[in-house]
Protein backbone atom coordinates (compact mmCIF):
# COMPACT_ATOMS: atom_id res chain seq x y z
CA UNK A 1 0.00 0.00 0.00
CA UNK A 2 1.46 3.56 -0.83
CA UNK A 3 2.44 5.45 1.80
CA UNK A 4 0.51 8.44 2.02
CA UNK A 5 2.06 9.87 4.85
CA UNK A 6 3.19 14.03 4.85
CA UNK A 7 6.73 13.43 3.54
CA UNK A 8 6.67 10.07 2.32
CA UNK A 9 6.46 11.31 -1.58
CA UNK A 10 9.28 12.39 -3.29
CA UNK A 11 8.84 16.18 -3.96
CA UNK A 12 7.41 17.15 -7.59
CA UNK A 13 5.63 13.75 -7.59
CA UNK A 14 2.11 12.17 -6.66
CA UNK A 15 1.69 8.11 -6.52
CA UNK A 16 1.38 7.42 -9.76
CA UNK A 17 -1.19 4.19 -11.42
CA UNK A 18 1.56 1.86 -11.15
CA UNK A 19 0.25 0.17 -8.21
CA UNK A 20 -3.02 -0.64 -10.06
CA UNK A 21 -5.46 3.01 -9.10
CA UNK A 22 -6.11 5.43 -11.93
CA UNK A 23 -7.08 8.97 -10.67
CA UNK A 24 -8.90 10.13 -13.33
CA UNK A 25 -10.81 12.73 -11.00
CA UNK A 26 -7.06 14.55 -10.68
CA UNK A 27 -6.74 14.47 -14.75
CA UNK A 28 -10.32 15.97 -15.09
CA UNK A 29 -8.57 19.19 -12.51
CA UNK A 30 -5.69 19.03 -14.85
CA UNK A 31 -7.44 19.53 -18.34
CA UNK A 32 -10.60 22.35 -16.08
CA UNK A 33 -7.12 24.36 -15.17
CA UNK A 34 -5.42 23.73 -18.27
CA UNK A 35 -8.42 25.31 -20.08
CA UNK A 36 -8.95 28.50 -17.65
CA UNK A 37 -4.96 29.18 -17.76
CA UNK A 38 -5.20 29.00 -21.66
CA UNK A 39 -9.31 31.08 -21.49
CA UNK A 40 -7.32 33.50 -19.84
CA UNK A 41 -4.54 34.12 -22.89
CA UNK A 42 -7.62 35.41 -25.08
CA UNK A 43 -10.97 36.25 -23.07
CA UNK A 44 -9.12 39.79 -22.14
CA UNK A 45 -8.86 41.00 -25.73
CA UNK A 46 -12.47 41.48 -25.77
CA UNK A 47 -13.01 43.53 -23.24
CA UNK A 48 -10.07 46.02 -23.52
CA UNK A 49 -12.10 48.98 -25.12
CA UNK A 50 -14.15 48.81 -22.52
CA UNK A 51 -11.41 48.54 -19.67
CA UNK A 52 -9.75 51.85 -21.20
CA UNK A 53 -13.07 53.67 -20.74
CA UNK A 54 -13.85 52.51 -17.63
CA UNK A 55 -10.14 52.97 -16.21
CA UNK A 56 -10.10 56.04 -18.17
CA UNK A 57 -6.69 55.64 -19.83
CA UNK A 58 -5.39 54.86 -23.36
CA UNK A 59 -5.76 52.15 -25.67
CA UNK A 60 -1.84 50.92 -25.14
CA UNK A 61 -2.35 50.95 -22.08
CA UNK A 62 -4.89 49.03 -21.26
CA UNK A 63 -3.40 46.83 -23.73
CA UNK A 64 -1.04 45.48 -20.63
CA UNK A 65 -3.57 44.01 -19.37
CA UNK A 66 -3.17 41.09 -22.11
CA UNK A 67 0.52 41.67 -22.50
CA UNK A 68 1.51 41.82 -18.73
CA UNK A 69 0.10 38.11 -18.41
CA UNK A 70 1.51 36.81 -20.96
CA UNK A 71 4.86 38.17 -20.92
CA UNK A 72 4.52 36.72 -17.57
CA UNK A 73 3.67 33.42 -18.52
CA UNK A 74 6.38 32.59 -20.79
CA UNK A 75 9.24 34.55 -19.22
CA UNK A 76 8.57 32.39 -16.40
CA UNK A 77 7.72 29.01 -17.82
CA UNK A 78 11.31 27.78 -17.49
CA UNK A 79 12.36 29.20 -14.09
CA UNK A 80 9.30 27.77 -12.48
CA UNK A 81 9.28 24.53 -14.15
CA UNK A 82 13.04 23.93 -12.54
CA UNK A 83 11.31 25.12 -9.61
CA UNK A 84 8.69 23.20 -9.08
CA UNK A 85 10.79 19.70 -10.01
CA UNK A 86 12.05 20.05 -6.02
CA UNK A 87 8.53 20.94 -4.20
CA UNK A 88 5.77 19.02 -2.88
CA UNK A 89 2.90 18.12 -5.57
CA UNK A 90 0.16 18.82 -3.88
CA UNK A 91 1.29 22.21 -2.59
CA UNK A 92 2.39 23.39 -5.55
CA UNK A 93 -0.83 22.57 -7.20
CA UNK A 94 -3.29 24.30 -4.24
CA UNK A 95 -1.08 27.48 -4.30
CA UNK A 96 -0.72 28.13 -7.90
CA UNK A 97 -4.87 27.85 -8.37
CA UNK A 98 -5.50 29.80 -4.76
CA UNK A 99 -2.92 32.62 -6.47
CA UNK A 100 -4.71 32.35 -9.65
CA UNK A 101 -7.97 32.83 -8.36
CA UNK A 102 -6.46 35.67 -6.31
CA UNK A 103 -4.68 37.53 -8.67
CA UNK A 104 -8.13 37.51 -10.70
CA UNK A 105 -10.52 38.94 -8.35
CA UNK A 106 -7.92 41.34 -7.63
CA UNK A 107 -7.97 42.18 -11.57
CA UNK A 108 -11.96 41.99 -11.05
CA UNK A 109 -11.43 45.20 -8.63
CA UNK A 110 -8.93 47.13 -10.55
CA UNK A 111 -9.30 50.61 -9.31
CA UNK A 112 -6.99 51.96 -11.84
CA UNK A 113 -4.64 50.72 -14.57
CA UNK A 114 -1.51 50.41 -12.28
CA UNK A 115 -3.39 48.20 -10.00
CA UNK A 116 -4.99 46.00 -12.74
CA UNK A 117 -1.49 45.26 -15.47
CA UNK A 118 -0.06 44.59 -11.10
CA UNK A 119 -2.54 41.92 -10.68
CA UNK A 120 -2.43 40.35 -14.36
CA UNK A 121 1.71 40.29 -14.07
CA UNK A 122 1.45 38.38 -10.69
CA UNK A 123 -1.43 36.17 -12.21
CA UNK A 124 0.77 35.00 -15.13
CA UNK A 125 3.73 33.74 -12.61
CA UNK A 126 0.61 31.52 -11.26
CA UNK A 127 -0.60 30.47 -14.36
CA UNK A 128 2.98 30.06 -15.67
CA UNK A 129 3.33 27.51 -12.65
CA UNK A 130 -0.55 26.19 -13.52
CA UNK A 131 1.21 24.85 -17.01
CA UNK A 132 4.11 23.42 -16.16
CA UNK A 133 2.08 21.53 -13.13
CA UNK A 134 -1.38 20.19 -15.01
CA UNK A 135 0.43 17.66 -17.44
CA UNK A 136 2.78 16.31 -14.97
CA UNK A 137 -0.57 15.65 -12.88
CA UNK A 138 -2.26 14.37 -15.49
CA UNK A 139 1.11 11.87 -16.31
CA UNK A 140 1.16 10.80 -12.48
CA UNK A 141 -2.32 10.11 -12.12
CA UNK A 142 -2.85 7.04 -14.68
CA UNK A 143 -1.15 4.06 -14.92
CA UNK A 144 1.37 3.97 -17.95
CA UNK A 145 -0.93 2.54 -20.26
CA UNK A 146 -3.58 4.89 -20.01
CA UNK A 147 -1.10 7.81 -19.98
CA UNK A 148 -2.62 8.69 -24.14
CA UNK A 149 -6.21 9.16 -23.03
CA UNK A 150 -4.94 11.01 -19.58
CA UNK A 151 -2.77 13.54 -21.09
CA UNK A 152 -5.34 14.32 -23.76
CA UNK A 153 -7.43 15.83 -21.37
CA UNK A 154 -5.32 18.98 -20.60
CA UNK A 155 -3.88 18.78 -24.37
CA UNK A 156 -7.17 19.49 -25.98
CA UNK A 157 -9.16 21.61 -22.93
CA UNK A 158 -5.90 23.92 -22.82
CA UNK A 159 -5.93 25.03 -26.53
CA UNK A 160 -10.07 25.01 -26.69
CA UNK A 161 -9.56 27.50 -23.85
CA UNK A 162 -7.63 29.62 -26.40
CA UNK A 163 -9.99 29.25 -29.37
CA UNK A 164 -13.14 29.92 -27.37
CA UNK A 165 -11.92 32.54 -24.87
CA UNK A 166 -12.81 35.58 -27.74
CA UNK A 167 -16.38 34.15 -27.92
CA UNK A 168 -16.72 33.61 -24.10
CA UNK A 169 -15.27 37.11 -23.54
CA UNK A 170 -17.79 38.67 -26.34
CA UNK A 171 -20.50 37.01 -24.43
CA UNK A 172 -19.77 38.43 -20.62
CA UNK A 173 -19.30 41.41 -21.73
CA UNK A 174 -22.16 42.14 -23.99
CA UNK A 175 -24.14 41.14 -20.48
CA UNK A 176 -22.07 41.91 -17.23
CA UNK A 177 -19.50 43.95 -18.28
CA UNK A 178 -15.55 43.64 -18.04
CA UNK A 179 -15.47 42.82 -14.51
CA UNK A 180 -16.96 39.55 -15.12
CA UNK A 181 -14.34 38.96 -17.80
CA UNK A 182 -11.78 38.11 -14.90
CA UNK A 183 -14.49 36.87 -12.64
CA UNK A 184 -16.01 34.03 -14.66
CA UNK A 185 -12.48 31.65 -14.11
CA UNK A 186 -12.85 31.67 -10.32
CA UNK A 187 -15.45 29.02 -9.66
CA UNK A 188 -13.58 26.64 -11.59
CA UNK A 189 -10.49 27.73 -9.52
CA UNK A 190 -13.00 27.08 -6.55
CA UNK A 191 -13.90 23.60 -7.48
CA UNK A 192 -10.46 22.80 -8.52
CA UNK A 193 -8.87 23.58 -5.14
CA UNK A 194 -11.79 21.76 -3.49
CA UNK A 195 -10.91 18.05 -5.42
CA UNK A 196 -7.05 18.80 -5.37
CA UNK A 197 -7.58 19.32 -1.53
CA UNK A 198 -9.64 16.12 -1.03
CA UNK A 199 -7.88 13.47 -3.78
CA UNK A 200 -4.30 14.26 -4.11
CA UNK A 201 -2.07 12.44 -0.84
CA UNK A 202 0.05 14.86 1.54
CA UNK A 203 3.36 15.29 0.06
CA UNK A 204 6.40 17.58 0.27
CA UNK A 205 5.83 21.32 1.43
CA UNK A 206 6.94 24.31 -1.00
CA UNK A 207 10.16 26.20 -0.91
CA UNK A 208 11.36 29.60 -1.64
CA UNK A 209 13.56 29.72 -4.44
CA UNK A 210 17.47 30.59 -4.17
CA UNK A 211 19.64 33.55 -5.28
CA UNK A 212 20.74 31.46 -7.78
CA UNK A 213 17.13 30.27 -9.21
CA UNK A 214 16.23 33.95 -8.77
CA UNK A 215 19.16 35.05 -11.09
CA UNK A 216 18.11 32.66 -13.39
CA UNK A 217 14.70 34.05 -13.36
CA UNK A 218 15.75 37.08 -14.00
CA UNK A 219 17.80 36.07 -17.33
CA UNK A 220 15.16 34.33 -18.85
CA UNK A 221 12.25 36.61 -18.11
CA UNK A 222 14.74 38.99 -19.88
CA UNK A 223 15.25 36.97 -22.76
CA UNK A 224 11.93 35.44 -23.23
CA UNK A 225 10.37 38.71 -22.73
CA UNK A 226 12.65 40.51 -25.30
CA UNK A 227 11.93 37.95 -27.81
CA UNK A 228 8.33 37.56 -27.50
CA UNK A 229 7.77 41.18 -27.11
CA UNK A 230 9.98 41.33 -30.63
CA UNK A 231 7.45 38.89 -32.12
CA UNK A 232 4.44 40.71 -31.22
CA UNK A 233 5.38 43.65 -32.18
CA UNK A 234 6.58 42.43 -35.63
CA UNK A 235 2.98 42.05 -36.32
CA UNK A 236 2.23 45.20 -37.13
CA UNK A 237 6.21 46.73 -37.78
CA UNK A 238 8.67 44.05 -38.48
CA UNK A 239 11.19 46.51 -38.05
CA UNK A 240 10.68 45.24 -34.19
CA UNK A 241 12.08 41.82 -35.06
CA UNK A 242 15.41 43.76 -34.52
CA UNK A 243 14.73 43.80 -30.68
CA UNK A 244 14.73 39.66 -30.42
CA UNK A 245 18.65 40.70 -30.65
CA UNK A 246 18.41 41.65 -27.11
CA UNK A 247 17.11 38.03 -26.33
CA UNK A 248 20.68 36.43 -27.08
CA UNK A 249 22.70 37.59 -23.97
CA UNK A 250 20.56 36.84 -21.50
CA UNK A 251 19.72 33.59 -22.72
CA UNK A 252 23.15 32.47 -23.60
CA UNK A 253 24.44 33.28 -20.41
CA UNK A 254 21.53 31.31 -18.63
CA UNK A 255 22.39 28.46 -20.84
CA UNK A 256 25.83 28.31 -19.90
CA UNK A 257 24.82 28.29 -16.68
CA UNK A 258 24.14 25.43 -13.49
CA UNK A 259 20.71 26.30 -14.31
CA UNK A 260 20.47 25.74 -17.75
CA UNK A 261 22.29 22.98 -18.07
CA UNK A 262 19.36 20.55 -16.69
CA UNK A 263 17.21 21.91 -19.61
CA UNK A 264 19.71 21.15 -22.23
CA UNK A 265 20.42 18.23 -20.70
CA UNK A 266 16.98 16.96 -20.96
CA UNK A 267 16.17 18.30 -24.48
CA UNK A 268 19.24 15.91 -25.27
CA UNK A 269 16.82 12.94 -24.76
CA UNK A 270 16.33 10.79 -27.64
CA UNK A 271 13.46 12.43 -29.70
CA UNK A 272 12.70 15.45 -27.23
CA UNK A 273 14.23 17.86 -28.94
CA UNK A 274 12.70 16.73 -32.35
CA UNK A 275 9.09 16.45 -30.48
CA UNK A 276 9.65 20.02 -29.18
CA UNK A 277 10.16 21.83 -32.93
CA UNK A 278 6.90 19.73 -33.91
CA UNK A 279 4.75 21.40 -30.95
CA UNK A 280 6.23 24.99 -31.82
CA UNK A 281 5.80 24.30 -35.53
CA UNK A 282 2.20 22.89 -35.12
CA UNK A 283 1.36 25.85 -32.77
CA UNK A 284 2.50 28.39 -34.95
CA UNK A 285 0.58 27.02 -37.88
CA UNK A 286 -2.59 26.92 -36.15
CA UNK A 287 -1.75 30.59 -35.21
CA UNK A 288 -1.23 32.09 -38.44
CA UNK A 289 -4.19 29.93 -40.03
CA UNK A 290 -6.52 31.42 -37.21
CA UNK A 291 -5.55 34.67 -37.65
CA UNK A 292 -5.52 34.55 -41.64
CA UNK A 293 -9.22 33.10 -41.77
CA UNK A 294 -10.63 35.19 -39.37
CA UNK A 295 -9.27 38.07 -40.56
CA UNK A 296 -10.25 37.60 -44.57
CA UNK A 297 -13.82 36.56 -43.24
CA UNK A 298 -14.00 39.61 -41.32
CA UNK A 299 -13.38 41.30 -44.35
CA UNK A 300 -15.86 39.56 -46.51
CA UNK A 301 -19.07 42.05 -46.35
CA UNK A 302 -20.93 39.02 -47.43
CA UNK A 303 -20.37 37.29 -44.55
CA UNK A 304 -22.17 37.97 -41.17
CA UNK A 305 -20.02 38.08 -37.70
CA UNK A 306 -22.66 34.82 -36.67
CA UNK A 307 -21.43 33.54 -39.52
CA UNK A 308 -17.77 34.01 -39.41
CA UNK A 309 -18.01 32.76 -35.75
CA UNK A 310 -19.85 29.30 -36.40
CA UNK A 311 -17.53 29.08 -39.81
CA UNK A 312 -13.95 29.46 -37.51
CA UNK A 313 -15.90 27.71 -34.65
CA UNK A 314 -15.34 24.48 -36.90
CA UNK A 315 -12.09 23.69 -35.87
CA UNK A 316 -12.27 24.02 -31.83
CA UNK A 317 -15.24 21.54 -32.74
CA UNK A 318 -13.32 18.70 -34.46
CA UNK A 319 -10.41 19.35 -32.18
CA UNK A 320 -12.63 18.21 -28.94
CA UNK A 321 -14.11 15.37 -30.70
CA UNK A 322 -10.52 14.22 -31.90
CA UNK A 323 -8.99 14.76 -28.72
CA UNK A 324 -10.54 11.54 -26.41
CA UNK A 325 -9.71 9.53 -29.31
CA UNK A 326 -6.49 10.13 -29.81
CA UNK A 327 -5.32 9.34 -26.23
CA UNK A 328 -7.34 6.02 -27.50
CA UNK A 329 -5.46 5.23 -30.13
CA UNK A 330 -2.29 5.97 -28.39
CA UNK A 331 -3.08 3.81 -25.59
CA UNK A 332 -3.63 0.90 -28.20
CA UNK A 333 -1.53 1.47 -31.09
CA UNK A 334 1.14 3.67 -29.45
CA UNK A 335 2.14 7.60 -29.27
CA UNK A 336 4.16 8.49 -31.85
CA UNK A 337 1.94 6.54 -34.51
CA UNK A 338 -0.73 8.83 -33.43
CA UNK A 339 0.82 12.16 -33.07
CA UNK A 340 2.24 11.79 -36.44
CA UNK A 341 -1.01 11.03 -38.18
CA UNK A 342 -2.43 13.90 -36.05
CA UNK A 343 0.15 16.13 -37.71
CA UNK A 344 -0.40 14.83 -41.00
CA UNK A 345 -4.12 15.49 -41.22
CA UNK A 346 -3.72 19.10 -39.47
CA UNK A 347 -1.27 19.69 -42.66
CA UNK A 348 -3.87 18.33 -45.13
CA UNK A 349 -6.34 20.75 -43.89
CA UNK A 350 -3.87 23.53 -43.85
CA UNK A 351 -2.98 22.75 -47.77
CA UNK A 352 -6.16 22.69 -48.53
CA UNK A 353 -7.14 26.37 -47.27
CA UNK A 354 -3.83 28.14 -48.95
CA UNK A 355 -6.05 28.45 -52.31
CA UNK A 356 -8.74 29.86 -49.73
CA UNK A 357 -10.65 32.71 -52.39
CA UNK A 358 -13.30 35.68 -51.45
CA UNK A 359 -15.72 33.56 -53.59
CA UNK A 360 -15.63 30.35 -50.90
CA UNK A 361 -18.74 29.87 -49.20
CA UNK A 362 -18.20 29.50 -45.70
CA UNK A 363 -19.26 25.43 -45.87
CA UNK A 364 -15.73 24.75 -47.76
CA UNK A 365 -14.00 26.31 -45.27
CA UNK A 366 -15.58 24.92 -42.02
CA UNK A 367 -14.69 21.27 -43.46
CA UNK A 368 -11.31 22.33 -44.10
CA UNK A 369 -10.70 23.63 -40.75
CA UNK A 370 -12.61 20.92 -39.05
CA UNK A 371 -10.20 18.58 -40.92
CA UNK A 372 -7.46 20.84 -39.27
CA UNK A 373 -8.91 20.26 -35.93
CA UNK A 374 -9.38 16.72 -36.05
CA UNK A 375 -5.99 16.49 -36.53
CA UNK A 376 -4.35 18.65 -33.57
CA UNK A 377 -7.42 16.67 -31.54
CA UNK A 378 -5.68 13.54 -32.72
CA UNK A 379 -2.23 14.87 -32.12
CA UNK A 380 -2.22 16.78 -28.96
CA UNK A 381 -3.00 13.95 -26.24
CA UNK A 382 -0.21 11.88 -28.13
CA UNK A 383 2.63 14.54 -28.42
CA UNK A 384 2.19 15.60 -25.16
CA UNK A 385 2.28 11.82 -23.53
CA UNK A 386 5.29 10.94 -25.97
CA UNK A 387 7.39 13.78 -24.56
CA UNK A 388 6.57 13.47 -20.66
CA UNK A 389 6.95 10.49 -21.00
CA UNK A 390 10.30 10.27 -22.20
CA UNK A 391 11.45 12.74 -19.58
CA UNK A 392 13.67 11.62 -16.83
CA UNK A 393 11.48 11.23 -13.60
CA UNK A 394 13.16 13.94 -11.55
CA UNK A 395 12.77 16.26 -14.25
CA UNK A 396 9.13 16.47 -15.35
CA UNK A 397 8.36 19.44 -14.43
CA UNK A 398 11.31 20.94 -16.22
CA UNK A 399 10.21 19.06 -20.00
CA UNK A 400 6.56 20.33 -19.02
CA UNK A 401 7.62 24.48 -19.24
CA UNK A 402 9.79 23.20 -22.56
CA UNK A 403 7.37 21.76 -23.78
CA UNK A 404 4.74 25.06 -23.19
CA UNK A 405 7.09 27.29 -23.79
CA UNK A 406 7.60 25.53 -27.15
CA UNK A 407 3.83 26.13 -27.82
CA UNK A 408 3.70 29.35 -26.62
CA UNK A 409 6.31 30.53 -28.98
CA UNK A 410 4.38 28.90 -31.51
CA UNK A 411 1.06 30.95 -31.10
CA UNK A 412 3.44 34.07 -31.10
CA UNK A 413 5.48 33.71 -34.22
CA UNK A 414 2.24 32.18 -36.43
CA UNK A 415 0.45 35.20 -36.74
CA UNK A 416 4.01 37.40 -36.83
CA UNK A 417 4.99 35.10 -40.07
CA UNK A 418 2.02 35.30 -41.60
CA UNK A 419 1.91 39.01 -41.36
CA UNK A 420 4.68 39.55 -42.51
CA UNK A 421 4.26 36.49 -45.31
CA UNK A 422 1.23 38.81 -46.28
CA UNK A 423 3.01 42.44 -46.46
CA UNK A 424 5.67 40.76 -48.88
CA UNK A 425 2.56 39.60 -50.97
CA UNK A 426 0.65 42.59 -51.40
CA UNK A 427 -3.02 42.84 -50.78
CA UNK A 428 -3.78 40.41 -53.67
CA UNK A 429 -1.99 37.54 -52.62
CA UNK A 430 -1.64 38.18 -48.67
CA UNK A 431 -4.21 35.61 -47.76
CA UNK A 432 -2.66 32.94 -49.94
CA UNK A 433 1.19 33.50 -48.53
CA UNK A 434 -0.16 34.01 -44.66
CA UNK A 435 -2.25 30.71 -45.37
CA UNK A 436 0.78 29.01 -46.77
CA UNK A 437 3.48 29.77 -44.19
CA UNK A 438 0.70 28.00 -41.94
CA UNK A 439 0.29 25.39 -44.21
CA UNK A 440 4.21 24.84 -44.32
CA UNK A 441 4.99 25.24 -40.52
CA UNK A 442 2.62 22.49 -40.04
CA UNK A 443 4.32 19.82 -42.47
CA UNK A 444 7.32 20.20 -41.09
CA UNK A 445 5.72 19.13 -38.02
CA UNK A 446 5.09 15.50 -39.60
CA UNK A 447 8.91 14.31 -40.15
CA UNK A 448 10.05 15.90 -36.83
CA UNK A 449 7.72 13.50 -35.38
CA UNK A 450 8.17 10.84 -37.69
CA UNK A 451 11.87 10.22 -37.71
CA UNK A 452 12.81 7.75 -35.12
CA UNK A 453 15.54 9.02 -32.60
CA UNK A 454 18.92 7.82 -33.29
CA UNK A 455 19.14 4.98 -31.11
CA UNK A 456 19.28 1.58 -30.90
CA UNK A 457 15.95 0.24 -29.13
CA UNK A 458 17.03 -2.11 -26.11
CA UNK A 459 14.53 -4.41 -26.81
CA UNK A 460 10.68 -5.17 -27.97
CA UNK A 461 8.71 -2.00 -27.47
CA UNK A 462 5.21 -1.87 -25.13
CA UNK A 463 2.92 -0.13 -27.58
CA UNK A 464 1.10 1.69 -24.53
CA UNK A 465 4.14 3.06 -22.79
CA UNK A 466 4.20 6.60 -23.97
CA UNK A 467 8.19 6.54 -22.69
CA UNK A 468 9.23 3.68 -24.79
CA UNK A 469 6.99 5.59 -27.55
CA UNK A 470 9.51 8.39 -27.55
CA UNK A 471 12.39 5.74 -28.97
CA UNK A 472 10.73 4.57 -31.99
């Protein structure tokens, strides 16, 4: 019987299923947060008209609000996830979502603009610890061979939490206003905290970083927020991409040093590296296809916003049908099998919309897209699985912020490719090249999955073991 004892777990680690008990009630917390972190990268948008007249200040400005939580999140991703591979499970997990919750009421009752981009910064440190933590849970709660359908969960809630946040946003705010905007995520904190609290086992207490982690920090939240601030900007200048520049120092240094060493070290894993350029390259096609679509429908004055919203909605749709069976198919046929035929039809979809015209009714888009989706539905669960669970046991938490911050990158440099695939076109062929730099970061997605890592296999491979997946 596992010891559940305060003490008795090794820290960054819950009792797994090996011993024969699947806690699928902790994967369901996993995938609710990993969908309200992800909600929380989009819903703002909406509402930040709104938030400049009611905190009577500029546009720009209230423009933080977005930025400061996501600049947050990824600056941090790698610091915490190096973090939270010494700490207590259980305690990391109950004071990220308490903070989160926090840190959005406190947005709720912004005051003024200082107070609100204060409260978003400090909520993206929580949520940047929220998604290195929910796969990791989701990985320790199953038993190997259910580790495909487990870590589907969070893989397809956490990206429909990015697709639908616009149209949840739209909808608060049309009928409460832009309070409820940060509001609406705290009962699911709520419940969250109230199953982590019950289910997950007592296990080792949280600890306050070092100088050293804390210099570390520091370097990469300079780094990652130079170059992500570089690729945001780009979008509308791409004069800015000179400022990613100021992302090599930093970095290097941090690279070079006892703290990034570990993450280098594990990207050196057979097939991690590899698994991480198919995540950033899938991400970044779904980005720029998103923002290509939307924007030509928008500008179709033949199409109605109801419209353009039920046309786009088709891929979120496909993608949370495909998602459950992908972890299937994984858990029966293997990982990598699956991711890469995940990939595959994401590309196919993407192909077929580069020759995307003014003239398509919305139908033959909404099957291409929902082709699309199927496909990342099919491939998320089974990427994610493939790369935790080739990750060295003391350092999950560490391939977890990799693996986001691969993803996150992703969603950043889509749309700043395809804007910049689009200026170099000209107005007449913009959609086309924006539509085709998504369609081409997505293929390349398919052999960096496909290849099998350079290394001889030590003997017959278990099908449903998403870490013997990872050698094929």
């Amino acid at each position: 019987m596992t010891d559940h004892r305060p003490g008795s777990e090794q820290p960054g680690h819950i009792p797994d299923g090996s011993a024969g008990e699947d806690r699928w009630l902790l994967v369901a917390v996993a995938g609710m947060l990993s969908f309200v972190a992800m909600l929380d990268m989009n819903i703002v948008n909406v509402a930040l008209a709104d938030i400049a007249d009611g905190l009577h200040v500029s546009a720009p400005t209230a423009q933080w609000a977005v930025l400061g939580y996501q600049l947050s999140v990824v600056a941090l991703l790698l610091p915490v996830g190096r973090w939270l591979d010494g700490v207590g499970m259980r305690s990391a997990v109950l004071a990220a979502t308490a903070g989160f919750a926090m840190c959005s009421a406190l947005a709720a009752a912004a005051p003024w603009a200082a107070w609100l981009i204060a409260a978003r910064i400090a909520q993206g440190a929580f949520g940047a610890a929220l998604f290195v933590l929910m796969p990791v849970l989701a990985l320790r709660s199953v038993r190997p061979e259910k580790r495909g359908r487990a870590m589907s969960v969070p893989a397809t809630l956490g990206p429909l939490g990015a697709v639908t946040g616009p149209a949840v946003g739209g909808l608060l705010l049309d009928h409460l206003g832009w309070h409820a905007v940060f509001l609406v995520k705290i009962p699911f904190c709520v419940l969250a905290l109230v199953v982590a609290w019950r289910a997950m086992p007592p296990d080792g207490a949280l600890r306050r970083p070092d100088r050293r982690s804390a210099a570390d920090a520091l370097l990469v939240a300079a780094g990652v927020a130079a170059l992500l601030l570089a690729l945001t900007l780009a979008s509308g200048h791409p004069a800015w991409l000179v400022l990613a520049l100021a992302a090599v120092p930093p970095l290097w240094w941090w690279l070079r040093g006892p703290g990034g060493r570990p993450v280098t070290g594990v990207l050196g894993v057979a097939g991690l590296f590899r698994a991480h350029g198919a995540v950033l390259a899938l991400a970044a096609g779904f980005a720029a296809m998103h923002y290509v679509v939307a924007l030509n429908l928008q500008r179709d004055d033949g199409v109605s916003a109801t419209t353009t919203g039920l046309t786009v909605l088709a891929f979120p749709l496909g993608m949370g049908l495909a998602g459950p069976l992908g972890g299937r198919l994984a858990d029966r046929y293997g990982a990598r099998p699956t991711a890469v035929t995940g990939a595959a039809l994401t590309a196919a979809g993407l192909v077929l919309l580069v020759p995307l015209g003014g003239d398509w009714p919305p139908l033959d888009v909404a099957w291409r897209l929902a082709l699309a989706g199927i496909g990342m539905g099919l491939n998320g669960g089974p990427t994610q699985a493939l790369v935790m669970g080739a990750a060295p046991p003391e350092r999950t938490a560490t391939v977890g912020s990799t693996v986001q911050l691969a993803r996150s990158l992703g969603f950043t440099l889509g749309p700043a490719l395809a804007t910049a695939a689009w200026g170099f076109a000209g107005a007449a062929n913009g959609v086309h090249a924006g539509l085709a730099v998504a369609a081409t970061a997505a293929c390349l997605a398919v052999p960096l999955l496909a290849l099998p890592a350079r290394r001889p296999a030590a003997g017959p491979e278990k099908t449903t073991d998403a870490a013997s997946a990872a050698h094929r």
